[in-house]
N, C-alpha and C. Protein backbone atom coordinates (compact mmCIF):
# COMPACT_ATOMS: atom_id res chain seq x y z
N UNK A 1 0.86 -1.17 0.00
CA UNK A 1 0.00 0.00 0.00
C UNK A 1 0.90 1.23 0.00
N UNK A 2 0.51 2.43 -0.42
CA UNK A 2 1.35 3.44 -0.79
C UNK A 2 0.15 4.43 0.28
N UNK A 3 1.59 5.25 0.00
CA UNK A 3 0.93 6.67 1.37
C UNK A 3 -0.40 7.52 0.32
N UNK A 4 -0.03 7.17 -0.87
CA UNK A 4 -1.00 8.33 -1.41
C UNK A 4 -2.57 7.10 -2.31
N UNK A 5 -2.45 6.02 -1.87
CA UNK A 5 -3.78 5.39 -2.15
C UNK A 5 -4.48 5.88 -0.99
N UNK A 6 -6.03 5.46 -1.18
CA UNK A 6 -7.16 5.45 -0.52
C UNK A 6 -6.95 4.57 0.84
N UNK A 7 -6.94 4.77 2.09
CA UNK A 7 -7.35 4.17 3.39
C UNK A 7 -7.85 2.80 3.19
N UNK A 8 -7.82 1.79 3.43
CA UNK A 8 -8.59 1.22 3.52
C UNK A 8 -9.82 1.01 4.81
N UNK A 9 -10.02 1.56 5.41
CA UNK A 9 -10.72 2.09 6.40
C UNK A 9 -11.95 3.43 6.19
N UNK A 10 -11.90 3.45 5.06
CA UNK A 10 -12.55 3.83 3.95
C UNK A 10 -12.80 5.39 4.75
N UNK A 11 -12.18 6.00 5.79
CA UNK A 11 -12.25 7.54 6.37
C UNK A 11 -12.54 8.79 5.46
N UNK A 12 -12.06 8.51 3.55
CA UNK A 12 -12.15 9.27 2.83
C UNK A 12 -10.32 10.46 2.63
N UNK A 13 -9.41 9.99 3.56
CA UNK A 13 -8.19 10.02 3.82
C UNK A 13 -7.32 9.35 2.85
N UNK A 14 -6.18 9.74 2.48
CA UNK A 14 -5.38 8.53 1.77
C UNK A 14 -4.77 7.58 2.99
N UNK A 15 -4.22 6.76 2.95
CA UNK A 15 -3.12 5.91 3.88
C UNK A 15 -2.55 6.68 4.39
N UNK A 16 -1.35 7.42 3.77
CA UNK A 16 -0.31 7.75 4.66
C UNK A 16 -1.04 9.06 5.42
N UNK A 17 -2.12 10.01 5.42
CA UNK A 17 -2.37 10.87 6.14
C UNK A 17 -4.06 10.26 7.16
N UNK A 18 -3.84 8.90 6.88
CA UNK A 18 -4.66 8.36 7.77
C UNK A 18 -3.84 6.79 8.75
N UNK A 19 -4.51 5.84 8.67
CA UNK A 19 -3.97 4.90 9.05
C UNK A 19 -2.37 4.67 8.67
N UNK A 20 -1.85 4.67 7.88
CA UNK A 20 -0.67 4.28 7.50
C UNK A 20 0.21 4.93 8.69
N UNK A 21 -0.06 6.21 8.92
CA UNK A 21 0.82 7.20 9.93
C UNK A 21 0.62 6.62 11.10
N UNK A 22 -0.26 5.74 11.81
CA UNK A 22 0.04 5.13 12.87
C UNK A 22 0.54 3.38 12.69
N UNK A 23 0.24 2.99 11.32
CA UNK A 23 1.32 1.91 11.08
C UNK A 23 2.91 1.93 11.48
N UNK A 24 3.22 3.19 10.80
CA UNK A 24 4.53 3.61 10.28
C UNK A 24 4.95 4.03 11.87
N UNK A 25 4.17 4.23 13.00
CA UNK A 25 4.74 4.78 14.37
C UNK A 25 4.82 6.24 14.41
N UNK A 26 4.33 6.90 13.06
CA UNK A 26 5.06 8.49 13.09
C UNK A 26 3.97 8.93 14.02
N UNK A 27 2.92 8.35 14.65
CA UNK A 27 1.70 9.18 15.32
C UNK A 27 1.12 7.70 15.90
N UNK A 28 0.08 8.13 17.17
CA UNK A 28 -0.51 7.09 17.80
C UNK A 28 -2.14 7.38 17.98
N UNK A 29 -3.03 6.20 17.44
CA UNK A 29 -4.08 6.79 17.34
C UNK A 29 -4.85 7.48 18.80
N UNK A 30 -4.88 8.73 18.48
CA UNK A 30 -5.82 9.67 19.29
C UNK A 30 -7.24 9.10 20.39
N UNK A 31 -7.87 7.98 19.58
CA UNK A 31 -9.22 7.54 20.17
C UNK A 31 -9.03 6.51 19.58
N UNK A 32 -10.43 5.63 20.85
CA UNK A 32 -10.66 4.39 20.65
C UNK A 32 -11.05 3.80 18.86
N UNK A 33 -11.71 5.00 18.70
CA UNK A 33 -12.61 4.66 17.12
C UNK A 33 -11.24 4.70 16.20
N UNK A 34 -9.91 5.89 16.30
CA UNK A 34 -9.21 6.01 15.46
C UNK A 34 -8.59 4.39 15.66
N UNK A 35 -7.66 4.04 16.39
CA UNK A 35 -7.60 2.93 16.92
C UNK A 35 -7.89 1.27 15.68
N UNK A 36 -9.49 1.51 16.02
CA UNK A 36 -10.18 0.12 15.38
C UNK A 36 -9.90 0.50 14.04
N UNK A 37 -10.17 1.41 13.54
CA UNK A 37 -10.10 1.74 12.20
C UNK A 37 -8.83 1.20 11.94
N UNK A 38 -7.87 1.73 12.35
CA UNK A 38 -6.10 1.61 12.25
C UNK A 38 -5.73 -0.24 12.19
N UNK A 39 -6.63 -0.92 13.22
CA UNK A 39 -6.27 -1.97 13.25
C UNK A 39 -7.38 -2.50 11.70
N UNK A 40 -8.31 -2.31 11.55
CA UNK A 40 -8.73 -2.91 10.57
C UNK A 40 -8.15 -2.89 9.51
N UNK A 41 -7.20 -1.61 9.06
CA UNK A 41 -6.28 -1.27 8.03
C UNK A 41 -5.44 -2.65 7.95
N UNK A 42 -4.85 -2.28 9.19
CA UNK A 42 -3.73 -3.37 9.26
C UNK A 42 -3.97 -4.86 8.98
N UNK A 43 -5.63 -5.30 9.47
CA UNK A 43 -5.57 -6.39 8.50
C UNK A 43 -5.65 -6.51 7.17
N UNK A 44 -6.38 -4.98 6.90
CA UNK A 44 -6.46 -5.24 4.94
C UNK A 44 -4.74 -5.34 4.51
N UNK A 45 -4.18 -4.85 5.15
CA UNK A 45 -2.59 -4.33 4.16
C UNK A 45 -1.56 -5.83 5.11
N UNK A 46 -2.16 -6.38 5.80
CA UNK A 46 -1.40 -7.59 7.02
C UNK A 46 -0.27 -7.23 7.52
N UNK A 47 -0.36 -6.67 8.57
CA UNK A 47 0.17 -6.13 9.09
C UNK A 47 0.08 -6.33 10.78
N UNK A 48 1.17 -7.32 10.76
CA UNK A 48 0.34 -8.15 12.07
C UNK A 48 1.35 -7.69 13.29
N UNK A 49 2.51 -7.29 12.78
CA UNK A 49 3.33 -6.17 14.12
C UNK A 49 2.20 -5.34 14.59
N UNK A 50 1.60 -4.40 13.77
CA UNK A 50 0.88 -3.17 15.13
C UNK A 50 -0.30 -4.12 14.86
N UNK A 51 -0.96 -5.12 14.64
CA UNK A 51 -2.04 -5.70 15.12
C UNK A 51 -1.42 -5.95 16.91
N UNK A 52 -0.65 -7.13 17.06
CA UNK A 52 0.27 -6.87 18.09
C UNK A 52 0.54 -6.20 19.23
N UNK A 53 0.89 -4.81 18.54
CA UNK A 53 1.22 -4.03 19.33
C UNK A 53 0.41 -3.16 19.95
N UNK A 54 -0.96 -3.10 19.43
CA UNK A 54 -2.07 -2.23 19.90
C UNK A 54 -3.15 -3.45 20.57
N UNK A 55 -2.46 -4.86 20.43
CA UNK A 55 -3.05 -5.42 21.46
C UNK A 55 -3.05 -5.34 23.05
N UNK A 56 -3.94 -5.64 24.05
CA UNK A 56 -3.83 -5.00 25.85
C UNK A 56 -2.74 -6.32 25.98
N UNK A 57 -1.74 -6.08 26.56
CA UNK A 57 -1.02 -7.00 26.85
C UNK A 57 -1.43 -8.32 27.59
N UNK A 58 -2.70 -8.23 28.00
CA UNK A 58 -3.27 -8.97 29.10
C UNK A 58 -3.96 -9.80 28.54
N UNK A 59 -4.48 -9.56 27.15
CA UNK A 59 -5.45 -10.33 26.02
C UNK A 59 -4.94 -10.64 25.04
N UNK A 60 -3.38 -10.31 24.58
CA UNK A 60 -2.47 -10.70 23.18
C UNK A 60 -2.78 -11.90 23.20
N UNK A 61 -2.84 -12.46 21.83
CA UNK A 61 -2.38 -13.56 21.57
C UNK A 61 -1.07 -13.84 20.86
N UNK A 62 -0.75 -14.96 20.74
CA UNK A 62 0.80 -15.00 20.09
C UNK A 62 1.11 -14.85 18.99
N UNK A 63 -0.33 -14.57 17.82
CA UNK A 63 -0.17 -14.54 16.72
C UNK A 63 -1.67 -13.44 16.24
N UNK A 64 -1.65 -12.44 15.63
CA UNK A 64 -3.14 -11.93 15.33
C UNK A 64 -4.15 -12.51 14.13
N UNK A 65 -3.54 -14.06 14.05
CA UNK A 65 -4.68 -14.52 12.97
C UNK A 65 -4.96 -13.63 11.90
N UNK A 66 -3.77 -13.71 11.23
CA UNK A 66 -4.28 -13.22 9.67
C UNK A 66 -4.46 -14.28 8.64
N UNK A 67 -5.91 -13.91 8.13
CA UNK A 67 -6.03 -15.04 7.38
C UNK A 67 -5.67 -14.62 5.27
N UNK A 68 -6.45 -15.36 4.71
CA UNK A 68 -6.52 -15.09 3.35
C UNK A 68 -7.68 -14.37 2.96
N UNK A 69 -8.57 -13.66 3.84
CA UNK A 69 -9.21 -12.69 3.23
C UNK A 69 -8.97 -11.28 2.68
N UNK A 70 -10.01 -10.77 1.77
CA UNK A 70 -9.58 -10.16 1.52
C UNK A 70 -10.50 -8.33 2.18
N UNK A 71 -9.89 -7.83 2.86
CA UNK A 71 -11.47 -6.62 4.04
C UNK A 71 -11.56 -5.69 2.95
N UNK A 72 -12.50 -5.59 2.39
CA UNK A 72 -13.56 -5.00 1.71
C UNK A 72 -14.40 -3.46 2.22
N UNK A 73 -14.75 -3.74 2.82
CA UNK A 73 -15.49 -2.55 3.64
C UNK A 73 -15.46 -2.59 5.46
N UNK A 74 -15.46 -1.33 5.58
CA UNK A 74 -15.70 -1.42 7.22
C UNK A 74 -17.28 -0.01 7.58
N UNK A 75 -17.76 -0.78 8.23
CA UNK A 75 -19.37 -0.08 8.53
C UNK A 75 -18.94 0.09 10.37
N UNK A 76 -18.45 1.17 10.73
CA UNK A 76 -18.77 1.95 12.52
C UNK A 76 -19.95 2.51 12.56
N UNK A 77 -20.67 1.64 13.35
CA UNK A 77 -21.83 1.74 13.78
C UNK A 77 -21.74 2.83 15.20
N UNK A 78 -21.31 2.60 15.67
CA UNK A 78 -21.27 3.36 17.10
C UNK A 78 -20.38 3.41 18.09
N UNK A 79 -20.17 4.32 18.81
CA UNK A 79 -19.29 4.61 20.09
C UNK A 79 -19.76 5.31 21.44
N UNK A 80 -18.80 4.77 21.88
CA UNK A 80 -19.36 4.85 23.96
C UNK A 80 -17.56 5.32 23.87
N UNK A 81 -17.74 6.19 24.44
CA UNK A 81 -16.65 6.90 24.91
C UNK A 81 -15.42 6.60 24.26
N UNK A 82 -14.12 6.53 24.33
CA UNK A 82 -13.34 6.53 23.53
C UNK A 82 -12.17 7.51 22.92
N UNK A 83 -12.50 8.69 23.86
CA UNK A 83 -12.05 10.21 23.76
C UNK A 83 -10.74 10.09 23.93
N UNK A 84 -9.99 11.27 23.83
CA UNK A 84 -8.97 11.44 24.16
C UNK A 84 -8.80 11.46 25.57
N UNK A 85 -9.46 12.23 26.14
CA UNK A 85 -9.43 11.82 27.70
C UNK A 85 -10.15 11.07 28.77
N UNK A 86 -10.81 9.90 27.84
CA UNK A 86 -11.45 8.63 28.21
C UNK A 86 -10.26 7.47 28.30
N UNK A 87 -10.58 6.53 29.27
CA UNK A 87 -9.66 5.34 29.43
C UNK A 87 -10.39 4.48 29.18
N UNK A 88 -11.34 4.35 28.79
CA UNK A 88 -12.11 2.90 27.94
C UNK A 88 -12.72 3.46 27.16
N UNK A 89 -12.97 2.56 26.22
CA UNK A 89 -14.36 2.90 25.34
C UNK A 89 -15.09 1.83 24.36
N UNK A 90 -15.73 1.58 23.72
CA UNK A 90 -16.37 0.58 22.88
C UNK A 90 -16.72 1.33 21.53
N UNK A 91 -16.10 0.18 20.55
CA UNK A 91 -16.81 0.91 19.12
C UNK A 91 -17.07 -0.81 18.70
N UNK A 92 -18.85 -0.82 17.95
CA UNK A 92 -19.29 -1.50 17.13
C UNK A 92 -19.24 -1.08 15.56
N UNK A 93 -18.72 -2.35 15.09
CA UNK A 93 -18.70 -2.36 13.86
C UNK A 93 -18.75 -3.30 12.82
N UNK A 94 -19.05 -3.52 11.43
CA UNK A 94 -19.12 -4.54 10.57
C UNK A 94 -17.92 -4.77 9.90
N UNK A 95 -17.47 -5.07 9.54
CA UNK A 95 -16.30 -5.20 8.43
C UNK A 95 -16.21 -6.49 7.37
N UNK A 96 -16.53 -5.91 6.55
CA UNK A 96 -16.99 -7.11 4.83
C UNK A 96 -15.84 -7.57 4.29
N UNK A 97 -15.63 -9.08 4.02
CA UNK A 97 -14.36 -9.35 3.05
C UNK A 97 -15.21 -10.50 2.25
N UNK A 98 -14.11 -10.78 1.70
CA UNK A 98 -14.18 -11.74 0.61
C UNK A 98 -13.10 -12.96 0.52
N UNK A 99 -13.24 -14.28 0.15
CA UNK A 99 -11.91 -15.14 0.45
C UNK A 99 -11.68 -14.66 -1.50
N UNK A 100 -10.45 -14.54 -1.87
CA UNK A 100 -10.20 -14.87 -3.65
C UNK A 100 -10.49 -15.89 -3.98
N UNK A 101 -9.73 -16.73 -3.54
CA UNK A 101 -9.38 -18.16 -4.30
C UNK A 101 -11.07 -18.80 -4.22
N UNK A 102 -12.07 -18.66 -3.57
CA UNK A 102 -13.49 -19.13 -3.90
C UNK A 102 -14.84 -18.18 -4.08
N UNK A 103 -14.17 -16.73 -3.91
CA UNK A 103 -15.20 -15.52 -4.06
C UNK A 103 -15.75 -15.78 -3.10
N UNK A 104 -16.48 -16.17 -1.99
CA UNK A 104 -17.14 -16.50 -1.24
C UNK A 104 -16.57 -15.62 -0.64
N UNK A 105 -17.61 -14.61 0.46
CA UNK A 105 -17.84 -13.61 0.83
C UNK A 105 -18.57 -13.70 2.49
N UNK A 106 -18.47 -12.46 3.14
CA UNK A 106 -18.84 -12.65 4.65
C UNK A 106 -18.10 -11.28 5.26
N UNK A 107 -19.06 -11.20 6.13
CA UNK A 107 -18.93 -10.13 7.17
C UNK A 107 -18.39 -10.80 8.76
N UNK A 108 -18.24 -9.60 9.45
CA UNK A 108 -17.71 -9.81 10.84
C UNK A 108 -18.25 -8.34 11.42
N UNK A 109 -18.72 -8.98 12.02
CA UNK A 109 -19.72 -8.00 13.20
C UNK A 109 -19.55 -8.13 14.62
N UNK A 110 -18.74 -7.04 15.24
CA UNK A 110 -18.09 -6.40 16.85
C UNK A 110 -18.13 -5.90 17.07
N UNK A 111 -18.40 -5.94 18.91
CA UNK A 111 -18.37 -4.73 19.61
C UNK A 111 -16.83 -4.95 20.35
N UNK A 112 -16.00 -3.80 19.99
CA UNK A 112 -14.96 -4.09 20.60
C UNK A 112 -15.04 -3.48 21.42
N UNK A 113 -13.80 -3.58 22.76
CA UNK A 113 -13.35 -3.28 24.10
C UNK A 113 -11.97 -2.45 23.65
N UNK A 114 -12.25 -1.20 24.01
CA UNK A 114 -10.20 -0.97 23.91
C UNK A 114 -10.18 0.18 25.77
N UNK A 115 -8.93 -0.14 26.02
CA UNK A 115 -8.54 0.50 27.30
C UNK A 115 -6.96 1.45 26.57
N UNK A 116 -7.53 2.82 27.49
CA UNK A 116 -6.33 3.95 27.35
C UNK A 116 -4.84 3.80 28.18
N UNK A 117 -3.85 3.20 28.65
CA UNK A 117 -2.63 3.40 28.94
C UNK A 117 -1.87 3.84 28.58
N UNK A 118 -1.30 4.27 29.51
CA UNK A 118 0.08 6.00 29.15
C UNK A 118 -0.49 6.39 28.05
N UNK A 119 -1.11 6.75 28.03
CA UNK A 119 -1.42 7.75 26.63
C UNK A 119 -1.66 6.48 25.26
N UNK A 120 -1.64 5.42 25.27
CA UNK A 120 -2.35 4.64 24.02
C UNK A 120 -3.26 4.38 24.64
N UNK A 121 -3.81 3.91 23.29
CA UNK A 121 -5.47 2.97 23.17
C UNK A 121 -4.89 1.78 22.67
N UNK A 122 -5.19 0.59 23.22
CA UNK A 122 -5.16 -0.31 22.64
C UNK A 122 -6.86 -1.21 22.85
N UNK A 123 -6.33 -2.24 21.82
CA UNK A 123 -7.89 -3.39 21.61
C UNK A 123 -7.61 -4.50 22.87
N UNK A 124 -8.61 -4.70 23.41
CA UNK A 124 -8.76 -5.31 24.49
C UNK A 124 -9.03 -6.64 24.26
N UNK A 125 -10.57 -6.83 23.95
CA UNK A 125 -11.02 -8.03 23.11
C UNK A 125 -12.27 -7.75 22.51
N UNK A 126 -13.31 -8.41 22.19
CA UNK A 126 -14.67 -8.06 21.70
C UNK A 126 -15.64 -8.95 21.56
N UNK A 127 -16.86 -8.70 21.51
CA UNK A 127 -17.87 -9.63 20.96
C UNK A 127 -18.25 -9.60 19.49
N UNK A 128 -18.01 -10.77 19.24
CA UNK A 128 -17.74 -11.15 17.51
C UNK A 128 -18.86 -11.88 17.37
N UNK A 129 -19.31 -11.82 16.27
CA UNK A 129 -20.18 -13.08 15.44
C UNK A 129 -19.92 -13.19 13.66
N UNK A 130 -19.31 -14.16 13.18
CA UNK A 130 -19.08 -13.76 12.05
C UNK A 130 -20.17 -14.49 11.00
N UNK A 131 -20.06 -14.21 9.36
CA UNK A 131 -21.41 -14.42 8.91
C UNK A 131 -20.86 -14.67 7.38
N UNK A 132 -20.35 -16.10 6.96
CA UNK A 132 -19.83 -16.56 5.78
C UNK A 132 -21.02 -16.36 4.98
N UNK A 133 -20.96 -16.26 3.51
CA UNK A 133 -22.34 -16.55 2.58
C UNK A 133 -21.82 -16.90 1.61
């Protein structure tokens, strides 16, 4: 992905003056919502260091499960706090992919958990339900 394509987080931003800039470390996302967005990037472009690293240390897993899809769209439905000077917050959201190799298609629908330390947000865990078709 290049700094001057489209987000995939679909913000209306290119990459590098959206998500990419907290890939790259030059900036840390501000809020919980900037945050999810950032991590959803990171699975479209796989990018499983700051998946990782914006995990709560307390909920990492050893690997962030990247699979062979391909994220398509992301739908933020809503937020509960999440501010800059909030230490928790929740954002629900959809996020659409597609597998290539069978076209077969499906969403993932969460309410995530993220908690504020020293000044980051990271993803906590969430309630998932996902929805192959």
């Amino acid at each position: 992905m290049h700094d001057d394509d489209r987000c995939p987080c679909l913000s209306g931003d290119t990459y590098g003056a959206c998500c990419g800039r907290y890939h790259s470390g030059a900036a840390t996302a501000p809020t919980a919502e900037a945050l999810m967005r950032s991590r959803y990037s990171a699975f479209a472009v796989g990018d499983e260091a700051y998946l990782l690293a914006t995990w709560a240390p307390t909920t990492r897993p050893d690997t962030a499960g990247l699979g062979d899809e391909q994220w398509r769209r992301l739908d933020v439905h809503r937020t509960e706090r999440g501010g800059p000077f909030d230490t928790t917050g929740v954002v629900e959201f959809t996020a659409f992919y597609r597998y290539p190799a069978t076209g077969a298609r499906g969403s993932l629908h969460e309410t995530s958990r993220f908690v504020r330390e020293g000044g980051r947000w990271y993803y906590v865990d969430g309630d998932r339900e996902a929805n192959d078709r």
